[in-house]
C-alpha atoms as a PDB file:
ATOM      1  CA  UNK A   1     127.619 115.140  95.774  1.00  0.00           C
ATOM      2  CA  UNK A   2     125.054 114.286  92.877  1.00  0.00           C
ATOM      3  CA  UNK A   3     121.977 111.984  94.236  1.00  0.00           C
ATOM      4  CA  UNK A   4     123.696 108.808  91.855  1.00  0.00           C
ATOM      5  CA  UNK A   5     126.768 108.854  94.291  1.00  0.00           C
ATOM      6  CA  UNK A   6     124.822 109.105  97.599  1.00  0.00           C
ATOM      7  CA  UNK A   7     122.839 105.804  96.349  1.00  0.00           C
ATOM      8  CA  UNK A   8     126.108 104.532  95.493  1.00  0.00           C
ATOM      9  CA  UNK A   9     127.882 105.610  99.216  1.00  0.00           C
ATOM     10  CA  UNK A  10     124.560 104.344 100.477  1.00  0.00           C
ATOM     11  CA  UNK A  11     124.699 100.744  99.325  1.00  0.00           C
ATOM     12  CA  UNK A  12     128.309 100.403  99.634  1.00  0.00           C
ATOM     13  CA  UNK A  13     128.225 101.579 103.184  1.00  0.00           C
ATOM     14  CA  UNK A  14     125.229  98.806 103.492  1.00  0.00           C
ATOM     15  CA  UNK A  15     127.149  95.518 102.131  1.00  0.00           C
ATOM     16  CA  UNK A  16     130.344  96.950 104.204  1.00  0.00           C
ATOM     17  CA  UNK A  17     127.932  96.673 107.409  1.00  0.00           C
ATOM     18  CA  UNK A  18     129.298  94.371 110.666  1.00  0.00           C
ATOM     19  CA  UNK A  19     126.741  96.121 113.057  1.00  0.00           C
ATOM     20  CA  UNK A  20     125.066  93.139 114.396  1.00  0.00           C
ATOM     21  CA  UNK A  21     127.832  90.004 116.044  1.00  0.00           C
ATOM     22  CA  UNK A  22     125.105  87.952 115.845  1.00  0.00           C
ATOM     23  CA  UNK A  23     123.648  88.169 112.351  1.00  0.00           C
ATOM     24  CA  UNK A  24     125.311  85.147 110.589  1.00  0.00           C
ATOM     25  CA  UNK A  25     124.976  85.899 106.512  1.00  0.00           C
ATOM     26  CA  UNK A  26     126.684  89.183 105.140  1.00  0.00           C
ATOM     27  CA  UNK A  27     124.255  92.288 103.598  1.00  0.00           C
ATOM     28  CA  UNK A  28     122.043  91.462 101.055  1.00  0.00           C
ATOM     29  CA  UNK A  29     120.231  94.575  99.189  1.00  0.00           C
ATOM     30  CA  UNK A  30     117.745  95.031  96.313  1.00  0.00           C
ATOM     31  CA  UNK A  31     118.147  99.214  96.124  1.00  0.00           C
ATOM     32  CA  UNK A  32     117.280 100.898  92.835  1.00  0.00           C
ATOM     33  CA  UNK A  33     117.720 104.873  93.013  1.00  0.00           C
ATOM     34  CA  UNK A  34     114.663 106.757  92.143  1.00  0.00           C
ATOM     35  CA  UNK A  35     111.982 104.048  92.526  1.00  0.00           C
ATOM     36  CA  UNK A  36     108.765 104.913  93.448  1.00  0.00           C
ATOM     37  CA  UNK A  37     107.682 101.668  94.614  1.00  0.00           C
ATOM     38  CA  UNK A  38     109.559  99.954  97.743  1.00  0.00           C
ATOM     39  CA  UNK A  39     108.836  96.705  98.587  1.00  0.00           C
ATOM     40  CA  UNK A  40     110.349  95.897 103.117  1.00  0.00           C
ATOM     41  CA  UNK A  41     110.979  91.809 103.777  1.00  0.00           C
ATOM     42  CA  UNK A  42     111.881  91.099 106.921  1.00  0.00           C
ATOM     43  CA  UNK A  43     115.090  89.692 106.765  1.00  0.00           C
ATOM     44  CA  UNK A  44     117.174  87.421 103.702  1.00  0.00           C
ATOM     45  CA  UNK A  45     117.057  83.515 104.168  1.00  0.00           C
ATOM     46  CA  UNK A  46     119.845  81.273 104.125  1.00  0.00           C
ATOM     47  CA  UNK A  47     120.089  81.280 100.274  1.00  0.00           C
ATOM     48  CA  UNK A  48     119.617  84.878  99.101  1.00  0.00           C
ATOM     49  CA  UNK A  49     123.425  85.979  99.982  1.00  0.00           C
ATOM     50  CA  UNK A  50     124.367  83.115  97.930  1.00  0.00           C
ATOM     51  CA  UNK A  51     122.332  84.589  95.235  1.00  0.00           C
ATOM     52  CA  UNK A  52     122.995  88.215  95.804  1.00  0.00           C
ATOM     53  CA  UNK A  53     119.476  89.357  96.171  1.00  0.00           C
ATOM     54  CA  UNK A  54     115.938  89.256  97.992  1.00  0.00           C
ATOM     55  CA  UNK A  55     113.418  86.716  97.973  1.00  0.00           C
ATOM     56  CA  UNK A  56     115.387  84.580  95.393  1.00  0.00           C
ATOM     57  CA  UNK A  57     114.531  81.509  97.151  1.00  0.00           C
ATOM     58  CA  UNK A  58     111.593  79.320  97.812  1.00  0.00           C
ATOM     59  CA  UNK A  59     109.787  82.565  99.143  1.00  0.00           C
ATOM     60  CA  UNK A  60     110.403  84.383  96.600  1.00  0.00           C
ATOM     61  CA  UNK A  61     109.053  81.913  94.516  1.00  0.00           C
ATOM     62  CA  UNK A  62     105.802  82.001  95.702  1.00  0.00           C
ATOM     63  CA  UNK A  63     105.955  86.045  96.182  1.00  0.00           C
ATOM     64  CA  UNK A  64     106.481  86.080  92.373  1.00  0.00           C
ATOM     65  CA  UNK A  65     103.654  83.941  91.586  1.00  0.00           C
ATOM     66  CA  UNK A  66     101.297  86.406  93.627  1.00  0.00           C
ATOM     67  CA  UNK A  67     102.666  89.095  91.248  1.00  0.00           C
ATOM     68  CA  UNK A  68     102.673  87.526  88.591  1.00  0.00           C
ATOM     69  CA  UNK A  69      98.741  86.284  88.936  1.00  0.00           C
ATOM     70  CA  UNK A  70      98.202  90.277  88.573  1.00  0.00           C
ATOM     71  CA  UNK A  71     100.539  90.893  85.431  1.00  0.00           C
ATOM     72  CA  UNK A  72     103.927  91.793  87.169  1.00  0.00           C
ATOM     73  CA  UNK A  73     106.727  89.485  86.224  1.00  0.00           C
ATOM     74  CA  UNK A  74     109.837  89.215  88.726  1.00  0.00           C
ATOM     75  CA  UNK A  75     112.649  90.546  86.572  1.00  0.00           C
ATOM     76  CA  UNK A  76     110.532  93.619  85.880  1.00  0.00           C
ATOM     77  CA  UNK A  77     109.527  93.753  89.659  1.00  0.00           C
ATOM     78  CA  UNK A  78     112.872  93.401  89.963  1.00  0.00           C
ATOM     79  CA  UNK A  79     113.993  96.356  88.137  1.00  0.00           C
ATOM     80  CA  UNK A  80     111.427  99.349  89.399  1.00  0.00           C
ATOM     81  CA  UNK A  81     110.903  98.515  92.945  1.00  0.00           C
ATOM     82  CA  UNK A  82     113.659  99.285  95.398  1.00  0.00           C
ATOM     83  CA  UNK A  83     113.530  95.748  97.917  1.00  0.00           C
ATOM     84  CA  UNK A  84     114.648  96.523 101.068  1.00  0.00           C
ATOM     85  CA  UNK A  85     114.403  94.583 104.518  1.00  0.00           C
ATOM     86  CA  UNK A  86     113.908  95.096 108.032  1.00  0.00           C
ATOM     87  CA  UNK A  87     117.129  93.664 108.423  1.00  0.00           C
ATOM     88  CA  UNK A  88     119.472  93.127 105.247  1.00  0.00           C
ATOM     89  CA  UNK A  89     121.552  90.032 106.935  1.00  0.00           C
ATOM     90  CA  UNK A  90     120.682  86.561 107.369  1.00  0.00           C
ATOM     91  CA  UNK A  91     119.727  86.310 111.140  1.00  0.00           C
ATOM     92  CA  UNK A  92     120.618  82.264 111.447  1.00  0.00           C
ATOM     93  CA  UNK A  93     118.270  79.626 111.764  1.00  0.00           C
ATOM     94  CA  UNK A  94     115.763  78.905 115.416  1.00  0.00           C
ATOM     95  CA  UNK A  95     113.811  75.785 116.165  1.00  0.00           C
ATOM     96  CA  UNK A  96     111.302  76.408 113.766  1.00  0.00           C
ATOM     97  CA  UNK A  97     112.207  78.536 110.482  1.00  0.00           C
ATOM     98  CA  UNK A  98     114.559  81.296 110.794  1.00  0.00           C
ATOM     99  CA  UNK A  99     115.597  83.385 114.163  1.00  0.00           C
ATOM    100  CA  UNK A 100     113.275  86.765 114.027  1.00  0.00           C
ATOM    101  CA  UNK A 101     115.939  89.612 114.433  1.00  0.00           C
ATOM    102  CA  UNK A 102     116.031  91.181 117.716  1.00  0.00           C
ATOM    103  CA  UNK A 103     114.953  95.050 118.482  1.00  0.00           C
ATOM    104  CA  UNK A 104     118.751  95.384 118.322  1.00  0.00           C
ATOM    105  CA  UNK A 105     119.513  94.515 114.838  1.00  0.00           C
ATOM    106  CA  UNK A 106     116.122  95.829 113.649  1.00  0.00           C
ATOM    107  CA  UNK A 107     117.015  99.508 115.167  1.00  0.00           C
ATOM    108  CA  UNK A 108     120.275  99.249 113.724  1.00  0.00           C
ATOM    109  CA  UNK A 109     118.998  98.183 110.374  1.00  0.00           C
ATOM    110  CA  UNK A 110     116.399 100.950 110.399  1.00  0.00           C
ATOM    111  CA  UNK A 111     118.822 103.744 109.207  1.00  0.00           C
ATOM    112  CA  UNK A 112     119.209 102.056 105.829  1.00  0.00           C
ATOM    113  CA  UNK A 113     115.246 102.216 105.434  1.00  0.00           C
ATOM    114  CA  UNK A 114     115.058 105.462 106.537  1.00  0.00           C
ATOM    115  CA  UNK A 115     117.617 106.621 103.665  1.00  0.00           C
ATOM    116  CA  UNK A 116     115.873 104.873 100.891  1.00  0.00           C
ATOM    117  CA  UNK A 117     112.519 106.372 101.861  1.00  0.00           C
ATOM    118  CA  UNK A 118     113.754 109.843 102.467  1.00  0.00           C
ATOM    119  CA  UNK A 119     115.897 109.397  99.374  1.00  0.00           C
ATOM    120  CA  UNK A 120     113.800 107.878  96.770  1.00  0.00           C
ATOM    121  CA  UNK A 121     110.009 109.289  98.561  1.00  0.00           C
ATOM    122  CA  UNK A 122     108.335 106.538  97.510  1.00  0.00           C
ATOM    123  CA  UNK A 123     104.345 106.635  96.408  1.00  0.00           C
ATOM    124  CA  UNK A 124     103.688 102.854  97.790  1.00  0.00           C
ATOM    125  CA  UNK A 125     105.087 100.580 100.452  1.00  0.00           C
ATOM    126  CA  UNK A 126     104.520  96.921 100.061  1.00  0.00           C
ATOM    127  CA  UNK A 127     105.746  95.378 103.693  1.00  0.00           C
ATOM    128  CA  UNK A 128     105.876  91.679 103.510  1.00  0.00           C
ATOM    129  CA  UNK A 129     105.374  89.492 106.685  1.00  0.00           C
ATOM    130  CA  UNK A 130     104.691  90.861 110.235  1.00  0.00           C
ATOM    131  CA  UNK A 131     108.124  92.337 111.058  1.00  0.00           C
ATOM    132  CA  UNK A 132     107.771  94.614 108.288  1.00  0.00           C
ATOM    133  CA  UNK A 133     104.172  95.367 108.785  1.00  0.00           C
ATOM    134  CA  UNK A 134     105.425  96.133 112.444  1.00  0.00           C
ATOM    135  CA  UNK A 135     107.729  98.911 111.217  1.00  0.00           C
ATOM    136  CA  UNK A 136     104.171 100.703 109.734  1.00  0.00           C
ATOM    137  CA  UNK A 137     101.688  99.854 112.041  1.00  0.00           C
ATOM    138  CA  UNK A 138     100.810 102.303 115.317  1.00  0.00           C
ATOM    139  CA  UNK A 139      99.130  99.454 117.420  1.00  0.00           C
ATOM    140  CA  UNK A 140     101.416  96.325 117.562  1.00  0.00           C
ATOM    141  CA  UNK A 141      98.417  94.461 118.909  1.00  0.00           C
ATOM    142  CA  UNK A 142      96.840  93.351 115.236  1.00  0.00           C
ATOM    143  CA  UNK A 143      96.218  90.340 113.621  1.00  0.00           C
ATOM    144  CA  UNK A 144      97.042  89.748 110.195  1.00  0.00           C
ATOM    145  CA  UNK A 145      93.561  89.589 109.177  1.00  0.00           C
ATOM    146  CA  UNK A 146      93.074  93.308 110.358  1.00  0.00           C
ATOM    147  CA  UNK A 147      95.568  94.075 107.997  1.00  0.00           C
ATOM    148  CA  UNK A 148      95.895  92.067 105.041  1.00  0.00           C
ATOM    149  CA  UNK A 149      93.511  92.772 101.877  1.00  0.00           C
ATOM    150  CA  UNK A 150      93.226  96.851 103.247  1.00  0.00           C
ATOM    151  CA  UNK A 151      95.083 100.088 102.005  1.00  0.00           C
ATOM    152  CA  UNK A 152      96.626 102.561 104.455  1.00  0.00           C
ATOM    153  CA  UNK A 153      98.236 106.176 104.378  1.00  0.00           C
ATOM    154  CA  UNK A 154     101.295 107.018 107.019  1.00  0.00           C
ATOM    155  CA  UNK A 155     104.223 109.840 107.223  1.00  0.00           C
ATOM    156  CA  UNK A 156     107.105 107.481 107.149  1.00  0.00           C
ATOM    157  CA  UNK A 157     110.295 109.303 107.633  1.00  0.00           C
ATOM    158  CA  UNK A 158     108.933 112.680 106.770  1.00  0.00           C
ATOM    159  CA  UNK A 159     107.158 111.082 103.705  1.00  0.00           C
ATOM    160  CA  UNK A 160     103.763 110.621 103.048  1.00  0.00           C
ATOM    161  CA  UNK A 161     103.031 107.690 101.606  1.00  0.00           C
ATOM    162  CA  UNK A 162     100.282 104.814 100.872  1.00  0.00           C
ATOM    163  CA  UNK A 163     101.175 100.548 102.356  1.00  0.00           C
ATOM    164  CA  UNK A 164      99.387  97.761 101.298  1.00  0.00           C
ATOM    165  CA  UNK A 165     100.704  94.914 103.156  1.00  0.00           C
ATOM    166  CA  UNK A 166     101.473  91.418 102.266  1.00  0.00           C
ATOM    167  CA  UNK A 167     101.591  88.273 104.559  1.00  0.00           C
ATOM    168  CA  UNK A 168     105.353  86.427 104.480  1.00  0.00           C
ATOM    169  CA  UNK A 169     105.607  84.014 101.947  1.00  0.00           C
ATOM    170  CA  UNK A 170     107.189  81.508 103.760  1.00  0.00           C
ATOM    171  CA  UNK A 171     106.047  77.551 103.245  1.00  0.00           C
ATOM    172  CA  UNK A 172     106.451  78.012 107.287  1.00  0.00           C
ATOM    173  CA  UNK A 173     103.266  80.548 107.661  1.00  0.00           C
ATOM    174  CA  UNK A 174     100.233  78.571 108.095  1.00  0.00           C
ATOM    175  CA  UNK A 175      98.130  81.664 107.876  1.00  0.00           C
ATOM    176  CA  UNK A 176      98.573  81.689 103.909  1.00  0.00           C
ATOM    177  CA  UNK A 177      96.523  78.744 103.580  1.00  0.00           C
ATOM    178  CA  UNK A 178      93.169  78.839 104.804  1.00  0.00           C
ATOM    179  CA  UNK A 179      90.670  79.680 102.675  1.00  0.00           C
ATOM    180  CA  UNK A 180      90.075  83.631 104.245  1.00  0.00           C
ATOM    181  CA  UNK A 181      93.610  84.304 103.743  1.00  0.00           C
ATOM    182  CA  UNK A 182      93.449  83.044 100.272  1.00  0.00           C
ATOM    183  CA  UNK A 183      90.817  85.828  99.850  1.00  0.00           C
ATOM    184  CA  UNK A 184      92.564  88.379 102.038  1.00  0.00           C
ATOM    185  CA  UNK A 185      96.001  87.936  99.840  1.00  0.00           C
ATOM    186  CA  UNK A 186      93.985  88.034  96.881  1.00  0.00           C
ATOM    187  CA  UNK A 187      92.377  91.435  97.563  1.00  0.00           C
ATOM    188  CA  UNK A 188      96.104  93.174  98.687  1.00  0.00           C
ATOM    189  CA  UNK A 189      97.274  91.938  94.893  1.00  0.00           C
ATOM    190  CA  UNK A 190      94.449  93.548  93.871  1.00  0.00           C
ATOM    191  CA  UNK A 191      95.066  96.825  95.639  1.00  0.00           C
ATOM    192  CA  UNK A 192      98.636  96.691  94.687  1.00  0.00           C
ATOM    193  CA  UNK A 193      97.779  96.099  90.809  1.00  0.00           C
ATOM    194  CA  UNK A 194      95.222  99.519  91.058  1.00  0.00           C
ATOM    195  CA  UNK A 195      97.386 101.369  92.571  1.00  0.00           C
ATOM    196  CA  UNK A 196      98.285 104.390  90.911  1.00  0.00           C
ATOM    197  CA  UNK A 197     102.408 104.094  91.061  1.00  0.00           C
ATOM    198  CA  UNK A 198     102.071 100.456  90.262  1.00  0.00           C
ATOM    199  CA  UNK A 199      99.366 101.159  87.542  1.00  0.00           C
ATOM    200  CA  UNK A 200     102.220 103.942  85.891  1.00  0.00           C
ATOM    201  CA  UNK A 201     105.474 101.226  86.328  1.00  0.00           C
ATOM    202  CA  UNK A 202     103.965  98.460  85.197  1.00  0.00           C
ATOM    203  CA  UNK A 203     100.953  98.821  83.148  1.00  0.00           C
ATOM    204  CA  UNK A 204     101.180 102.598  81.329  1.00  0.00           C
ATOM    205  CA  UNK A 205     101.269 102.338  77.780  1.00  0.00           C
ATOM    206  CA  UNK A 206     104.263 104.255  75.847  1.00  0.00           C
ATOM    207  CA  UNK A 207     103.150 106.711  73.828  1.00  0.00           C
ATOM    208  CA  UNK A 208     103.870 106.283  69.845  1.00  0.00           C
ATOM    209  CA  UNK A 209     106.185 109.276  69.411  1.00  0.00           C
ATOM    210  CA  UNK A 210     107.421 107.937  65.640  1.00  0.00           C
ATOM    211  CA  UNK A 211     106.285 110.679  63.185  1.00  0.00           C
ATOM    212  CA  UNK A 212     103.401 110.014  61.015  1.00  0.00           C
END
């Protein structure tokens, strides 16, 4: 089987997916083959199955405006960064925002991560909110300003690989707003925009091959 139709068996075996009774929305999935760049949510919102992909709600409005303060416009984000999730279904709303997936759902969601990485061996992980920083971090007992605004190198699934992480998005996080985090945020973006795969994707001029 050529590596197109194991994407292609990947994904469709991924929107197919009834693992978890209690997950309320259906698969949502933001896979490009090959990509060298993967971006890990935590889990869609109540609007992205309507739309058919990640972050295309009020989160992911203010998740493009990050990107695109450091050149990086959504529909080209978009098309060279393989978005995945901790978990890929919409877990149903709590008493404050939306219910945080359970160990459960995230362990059963984890073998469609695992593929993509060992698949597509990407260069940079960008995990976005604490559940997905979770999935990279050692020591669960960190605050987001240990994290946030820092680079780090792991073997994820056999691959080695640099993360820079994000905070969630979400109107909902009242970390994004003081003035540290504002700084903190600030200097991830401006990791993310150095980085070498990011710097090659997004920013590497063409060469002029036209004769002279």
């Amino acid at each position: 089987m050529n590596d197109s139709k194991k994407f292609k068996n990947h994904l469709d075996t991924l929107i197919h997916c009834r693992l978890c009774p209690d997950m309320v929305g259906k698969p949502v999935h933001g896979g490009i083959p090959g990509a060298k760049i993967m971006s890990i949510g935590q889990a869609p919102g109540i609007h992205e199955e309507k739309f058919g992909r990640p972050f295309a709600y009020t989160a992911g409005k203010t998740l493009f405006k990050w990107f695109s303060s450091i050149g990086i416009e959504e529909e080209i984000y978009r098309s060279k960064v393989n978005m995945a999730a901790v978990c890929r279904c919409f877990p149903g709303k709590a008493k404050s925002g939306d219910r945080k997936p359970n160990p459960f759902e995230v362990k059963n969601c984890s073998r469609y991560i695992r593929f993509e990485v060992e698949f597509n061996r990407p260069e940079l992980i960008i995990p976005i909110g604490k559940l997905a920083i979770d999935q990279l971090m050692e020591d669960q007992k960190y605050k987001l300003d240990d994290v946030i605004g820092k680079k780090f190198k792991k073997n994820f699934y056999g691959v080695e690989l640099d993360w820079i992480p994000l905070p969630h998005p979400s109107g909902l996080n009242v970390w994004n707003h003081s003035a540290e985090a504002k700084i903190l945020i600030a200097k991830s973006l401006d990791l993310i925009r150095k980085h070498p795969a990011i710097k090659r994707e997004f920013f590497s001029k063409k060469k002029d091959l036209s004769p002279n």
